[in-house]
C-alpha atoms as a PDB file:
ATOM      1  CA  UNK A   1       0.000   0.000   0.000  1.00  0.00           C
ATOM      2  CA  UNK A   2       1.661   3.456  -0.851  1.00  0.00           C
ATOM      3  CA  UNK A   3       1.503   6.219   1.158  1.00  0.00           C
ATOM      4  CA  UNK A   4      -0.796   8.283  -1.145  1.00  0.00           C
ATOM      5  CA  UNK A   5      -3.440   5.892  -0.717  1.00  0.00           C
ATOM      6  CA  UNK A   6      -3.931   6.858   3.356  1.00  0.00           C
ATOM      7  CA  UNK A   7      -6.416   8.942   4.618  1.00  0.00           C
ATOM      8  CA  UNK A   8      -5.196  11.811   6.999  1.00  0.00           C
ATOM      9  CA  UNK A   9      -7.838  14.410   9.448  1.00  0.00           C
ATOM     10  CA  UNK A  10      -7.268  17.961   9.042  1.00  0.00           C
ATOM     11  CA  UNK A  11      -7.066  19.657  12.640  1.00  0.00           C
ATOM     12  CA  UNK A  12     -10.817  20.248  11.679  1.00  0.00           C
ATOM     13  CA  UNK A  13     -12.023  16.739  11.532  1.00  0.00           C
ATOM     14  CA  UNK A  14     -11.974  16.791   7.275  1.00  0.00           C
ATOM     15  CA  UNK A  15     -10.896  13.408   5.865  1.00  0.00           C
ATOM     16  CA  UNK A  16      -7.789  14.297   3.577  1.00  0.00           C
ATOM     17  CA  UNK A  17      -6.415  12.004   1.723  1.00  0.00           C
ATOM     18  CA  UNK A  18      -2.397  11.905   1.154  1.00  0.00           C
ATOM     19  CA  UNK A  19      -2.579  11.390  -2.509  1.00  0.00           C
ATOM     20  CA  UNK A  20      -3.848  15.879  -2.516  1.00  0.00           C
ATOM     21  CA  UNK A  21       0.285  15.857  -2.062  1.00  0.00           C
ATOM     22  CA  UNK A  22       1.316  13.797  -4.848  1.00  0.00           C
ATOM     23  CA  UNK A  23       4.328  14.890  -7.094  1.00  0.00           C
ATOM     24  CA  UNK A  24       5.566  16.852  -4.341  1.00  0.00           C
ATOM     25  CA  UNK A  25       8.414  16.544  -1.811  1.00  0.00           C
ATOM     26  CA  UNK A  26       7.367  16.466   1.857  1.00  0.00           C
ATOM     27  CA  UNK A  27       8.544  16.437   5.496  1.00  0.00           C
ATOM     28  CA  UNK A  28       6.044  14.731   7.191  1.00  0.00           C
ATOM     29  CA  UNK A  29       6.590  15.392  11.135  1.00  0.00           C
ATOM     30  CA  UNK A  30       5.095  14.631  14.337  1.00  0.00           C
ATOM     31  CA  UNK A  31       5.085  18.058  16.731  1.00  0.00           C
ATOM     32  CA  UNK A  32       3.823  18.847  19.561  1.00  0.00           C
ATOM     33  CA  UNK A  33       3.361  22.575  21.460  1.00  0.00           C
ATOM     34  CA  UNK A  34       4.712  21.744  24.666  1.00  0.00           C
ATOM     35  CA  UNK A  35       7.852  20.512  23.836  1.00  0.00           C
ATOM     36  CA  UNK A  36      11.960  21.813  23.563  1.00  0.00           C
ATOM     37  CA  UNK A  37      12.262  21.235  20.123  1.00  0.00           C
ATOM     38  CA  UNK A  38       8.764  23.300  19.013  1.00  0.00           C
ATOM     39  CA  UNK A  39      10.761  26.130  18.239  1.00  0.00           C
ATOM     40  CA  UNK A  40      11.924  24.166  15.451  1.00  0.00           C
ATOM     41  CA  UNK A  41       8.845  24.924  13.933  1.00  0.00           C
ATOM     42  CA  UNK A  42      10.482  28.110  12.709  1.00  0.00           C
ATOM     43  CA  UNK A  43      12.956  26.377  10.901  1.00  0.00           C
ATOM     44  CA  UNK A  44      10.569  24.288   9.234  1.00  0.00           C
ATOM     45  CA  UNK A  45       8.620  27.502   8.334  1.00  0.00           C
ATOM     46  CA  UNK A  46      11.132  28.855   6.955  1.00  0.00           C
ATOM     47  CA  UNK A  47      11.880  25.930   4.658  1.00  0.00           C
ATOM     48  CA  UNK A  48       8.375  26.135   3.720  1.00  0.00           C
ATOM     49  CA  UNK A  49       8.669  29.738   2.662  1.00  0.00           C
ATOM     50  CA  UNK A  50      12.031  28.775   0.687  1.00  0.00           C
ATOM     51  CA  UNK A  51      11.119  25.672  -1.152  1.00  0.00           C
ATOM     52  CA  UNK A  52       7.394  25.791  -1.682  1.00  0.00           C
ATOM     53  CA  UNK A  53       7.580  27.046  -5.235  1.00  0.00           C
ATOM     54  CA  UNK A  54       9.772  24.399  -5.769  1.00  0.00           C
ATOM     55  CA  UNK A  55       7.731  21.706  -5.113  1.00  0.00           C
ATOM     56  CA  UNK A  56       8.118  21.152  -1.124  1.00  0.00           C
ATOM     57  CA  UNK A  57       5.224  20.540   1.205  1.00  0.00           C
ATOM     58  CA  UNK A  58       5.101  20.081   5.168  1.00  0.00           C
ATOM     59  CA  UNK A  59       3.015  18.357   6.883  1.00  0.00           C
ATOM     60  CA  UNK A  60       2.562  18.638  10.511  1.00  0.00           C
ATOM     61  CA  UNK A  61       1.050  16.115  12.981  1.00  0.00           C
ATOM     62  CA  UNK A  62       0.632  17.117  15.933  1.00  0.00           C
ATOM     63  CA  UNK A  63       0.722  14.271  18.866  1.00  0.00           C
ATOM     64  CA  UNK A  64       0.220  13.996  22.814  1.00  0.00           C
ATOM     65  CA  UNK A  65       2.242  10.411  23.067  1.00  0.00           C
ATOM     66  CA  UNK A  66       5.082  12.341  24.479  1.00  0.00           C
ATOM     67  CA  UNK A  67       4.716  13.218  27.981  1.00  0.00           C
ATOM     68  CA  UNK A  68       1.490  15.011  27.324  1.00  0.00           C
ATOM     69  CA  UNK A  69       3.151  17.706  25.315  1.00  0.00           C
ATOM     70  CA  UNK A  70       0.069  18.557  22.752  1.00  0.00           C
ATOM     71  CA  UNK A  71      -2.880  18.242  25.715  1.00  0.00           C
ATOM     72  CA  UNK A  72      -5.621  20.795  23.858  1.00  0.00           C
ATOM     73  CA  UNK A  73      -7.503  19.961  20.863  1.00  0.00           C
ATOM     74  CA  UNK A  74      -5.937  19.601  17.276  1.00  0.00           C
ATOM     75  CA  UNK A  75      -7.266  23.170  16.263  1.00  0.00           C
ATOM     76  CA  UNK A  76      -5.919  24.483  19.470  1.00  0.00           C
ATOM     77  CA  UNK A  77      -2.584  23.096  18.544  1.00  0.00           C
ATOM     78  CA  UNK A  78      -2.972  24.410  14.951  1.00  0.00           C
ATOM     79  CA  UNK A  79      -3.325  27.656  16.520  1.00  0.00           C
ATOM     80  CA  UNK A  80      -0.779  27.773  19.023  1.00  0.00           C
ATOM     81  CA  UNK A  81       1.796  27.055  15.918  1.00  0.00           C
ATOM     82  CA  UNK A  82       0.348  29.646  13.847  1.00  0.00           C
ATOM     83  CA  UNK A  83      -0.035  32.864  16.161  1.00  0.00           C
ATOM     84  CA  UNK A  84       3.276  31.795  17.557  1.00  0.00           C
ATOM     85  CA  UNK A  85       5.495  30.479  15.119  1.00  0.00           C
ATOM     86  CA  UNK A  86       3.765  31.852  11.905  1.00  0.00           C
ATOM     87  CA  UNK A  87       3.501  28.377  10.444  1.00  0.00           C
ATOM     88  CA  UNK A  88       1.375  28.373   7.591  1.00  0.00           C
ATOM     89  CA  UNK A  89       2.463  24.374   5.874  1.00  0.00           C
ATOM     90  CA  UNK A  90      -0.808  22.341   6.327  1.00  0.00           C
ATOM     91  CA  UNK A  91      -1.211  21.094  10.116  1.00  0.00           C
ATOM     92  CA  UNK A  92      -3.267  17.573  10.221  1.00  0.00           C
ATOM     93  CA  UNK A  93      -5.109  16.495  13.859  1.00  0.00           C
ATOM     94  CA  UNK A  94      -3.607  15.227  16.778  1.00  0.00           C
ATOM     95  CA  UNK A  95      -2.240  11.794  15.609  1.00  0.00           C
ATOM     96  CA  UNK A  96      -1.036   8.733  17.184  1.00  0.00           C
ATOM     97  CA  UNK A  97       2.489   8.311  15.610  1.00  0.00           C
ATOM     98  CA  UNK A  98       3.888   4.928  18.014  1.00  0.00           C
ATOM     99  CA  UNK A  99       2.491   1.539  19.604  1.00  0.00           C
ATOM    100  CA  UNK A 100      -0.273  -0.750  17.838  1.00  0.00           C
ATOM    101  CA  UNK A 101      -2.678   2.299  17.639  1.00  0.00           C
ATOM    102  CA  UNK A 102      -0.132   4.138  15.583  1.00  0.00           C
ATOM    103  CA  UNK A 103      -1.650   5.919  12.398  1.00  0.00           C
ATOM    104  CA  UNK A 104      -1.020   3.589   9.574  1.00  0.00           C
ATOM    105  CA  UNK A 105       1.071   6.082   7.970  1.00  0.00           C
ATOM    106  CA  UNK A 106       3.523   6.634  10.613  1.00  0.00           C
ATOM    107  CA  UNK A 107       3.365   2.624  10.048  1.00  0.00           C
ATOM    108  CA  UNK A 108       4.246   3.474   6.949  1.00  0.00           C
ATOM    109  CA  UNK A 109       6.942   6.156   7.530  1.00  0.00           C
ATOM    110  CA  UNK A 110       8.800   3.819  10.510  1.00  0.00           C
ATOM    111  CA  UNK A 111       8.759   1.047   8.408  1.00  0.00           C
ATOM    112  CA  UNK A 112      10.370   2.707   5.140  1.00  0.00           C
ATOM    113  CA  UNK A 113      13.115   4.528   7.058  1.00  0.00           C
ATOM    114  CA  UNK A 114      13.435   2.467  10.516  1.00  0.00           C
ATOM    115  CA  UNK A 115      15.503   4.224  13.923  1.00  0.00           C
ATOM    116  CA  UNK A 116      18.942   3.477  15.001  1.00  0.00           C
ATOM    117  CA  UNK A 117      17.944   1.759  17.998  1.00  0.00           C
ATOM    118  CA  UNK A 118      14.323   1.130  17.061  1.00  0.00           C
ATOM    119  CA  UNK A 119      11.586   1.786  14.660  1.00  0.00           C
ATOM    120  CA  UNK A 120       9.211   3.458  17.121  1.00  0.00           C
ATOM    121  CA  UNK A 121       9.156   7.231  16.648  1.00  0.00           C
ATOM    122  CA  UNK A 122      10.993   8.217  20.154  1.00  0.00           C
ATOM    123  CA  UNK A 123       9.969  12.033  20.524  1.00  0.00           C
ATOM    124  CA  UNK A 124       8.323  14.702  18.997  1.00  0.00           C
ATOM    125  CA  UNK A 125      10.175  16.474  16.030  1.00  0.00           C
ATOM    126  CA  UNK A 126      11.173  13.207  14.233  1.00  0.00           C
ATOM    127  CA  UNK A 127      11.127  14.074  10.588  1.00  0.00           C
ATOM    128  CA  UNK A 128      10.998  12.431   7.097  1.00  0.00           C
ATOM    129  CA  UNK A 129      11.600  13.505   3.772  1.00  0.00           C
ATOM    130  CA  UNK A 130       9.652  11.827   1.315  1.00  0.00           C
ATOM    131  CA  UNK A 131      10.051  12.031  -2.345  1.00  0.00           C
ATOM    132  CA  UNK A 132       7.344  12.819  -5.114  1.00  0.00           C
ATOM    133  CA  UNK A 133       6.312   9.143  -5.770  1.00  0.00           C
ATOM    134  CA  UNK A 134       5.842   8.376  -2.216  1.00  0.00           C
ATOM    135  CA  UNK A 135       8.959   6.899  -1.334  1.00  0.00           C
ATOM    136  CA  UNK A 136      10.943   7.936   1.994  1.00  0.00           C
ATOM    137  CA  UNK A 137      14.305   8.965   1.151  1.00  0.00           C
ATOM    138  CA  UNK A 138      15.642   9.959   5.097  1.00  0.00           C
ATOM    139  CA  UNK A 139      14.579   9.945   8.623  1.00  0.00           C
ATOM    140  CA  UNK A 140      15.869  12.852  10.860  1.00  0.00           C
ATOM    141  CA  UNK A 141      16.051  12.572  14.588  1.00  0.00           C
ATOM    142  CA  UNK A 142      14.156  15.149  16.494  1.00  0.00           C
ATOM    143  CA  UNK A 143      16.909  16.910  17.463  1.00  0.00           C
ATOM    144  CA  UNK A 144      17.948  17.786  14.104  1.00  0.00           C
ATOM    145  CA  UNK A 145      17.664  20.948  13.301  1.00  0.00           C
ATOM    146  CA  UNK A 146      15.148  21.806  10.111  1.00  0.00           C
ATOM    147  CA  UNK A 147      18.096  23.933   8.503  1.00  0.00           C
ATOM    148  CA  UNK A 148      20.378  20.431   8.564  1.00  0.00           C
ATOM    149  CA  UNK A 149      17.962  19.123   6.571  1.00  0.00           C
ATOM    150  CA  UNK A 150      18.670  21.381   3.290  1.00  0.00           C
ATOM    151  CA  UNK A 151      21.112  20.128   1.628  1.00  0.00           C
ATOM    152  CA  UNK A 152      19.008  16.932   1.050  1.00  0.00           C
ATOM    153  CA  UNK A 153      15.770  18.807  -0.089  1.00  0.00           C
ATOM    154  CA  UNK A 154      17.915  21.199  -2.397  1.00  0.00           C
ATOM    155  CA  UNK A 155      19.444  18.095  -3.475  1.00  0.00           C
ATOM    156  CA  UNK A 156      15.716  16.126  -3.817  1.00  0.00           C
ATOM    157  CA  UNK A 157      13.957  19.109  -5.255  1.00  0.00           C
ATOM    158  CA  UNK A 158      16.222  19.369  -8.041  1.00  0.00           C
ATOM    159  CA  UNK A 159      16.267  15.781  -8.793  1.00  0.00           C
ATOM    160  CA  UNK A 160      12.674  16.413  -9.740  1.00  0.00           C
ATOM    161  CA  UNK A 161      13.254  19.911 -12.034  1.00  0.00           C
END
């Protein structure tokens, strides 16, 4: 099953389905608003702003599997990331991204481009860059900072031009 065939929840409760983001390159990321690494949600703005032209999209799931970082509702974390960090990449509802209830594609995502240790997403901020036919070209660890990852979307966007 690829990855476009998944449906995803906007933070408003809208069935989406991953295929709208076809032919594109994406960072699909778990977040949450509570956490150390949120303000890397400027640096992933900021990509957005760069490469968006080019063909790059974010996606943002939100999640509360990490020490209860993302406790409101999905719109109030879409909120919270746009009056505070500006972010204006498409943010999906609060997601499980880990365990058996996992959303099939995080499934997806851990199985493509498994951890060091293992393939469980381990905290918030873990980030993949998937190519425009679906395919998961590199996991970053959630301390990685969004600007480390440019080199490899400069290098993935122009692949595709």
């Amino acid at each position: 099953m690829s990855i476009y065939d998944m449906q995803i929840q906007t933070s408003k409760g809208e069935e989406k389905k991953v295929e709208d983001y076809k032919a594109k390159a994406l960072i699909i990321v778990n977040t949450a608003s509570k956490c150390g690494f949120t303000p890397q949600f400027d640096g992933l703005q900021e990509l957005y702003e760069k490469y968006k032209q080019d063909g790059l999209e974010i996606l943002g799931f939100p999640s509360n599997q990490f020490m209860n970082q993302e406790p409101g509702s999905s719109e109030e974390a879409e909120q919270h990331c746009r009056l505070n960090y500006g972010v204006s990449f498409p943010m999906f509802a609060k997601t499980n991204v880990r365990g058996k209830d996992a959303h099939p594609l995080f499934k997806a995502l851990t199985k493509a481009a498994p951890g060091i240790i293992s393939d469980q997403i381990k905290w918030n901020f873990t980030k993949f860059l998937v190519d425009e036919n679906g395919n998961v070209v590199k996991r970053y660890a959630p301390k990685t900072e969004p600007k480390e990852m440019e080199k490899d979307i400069e290098a993935l966007l122009h692949n595709n031009s």
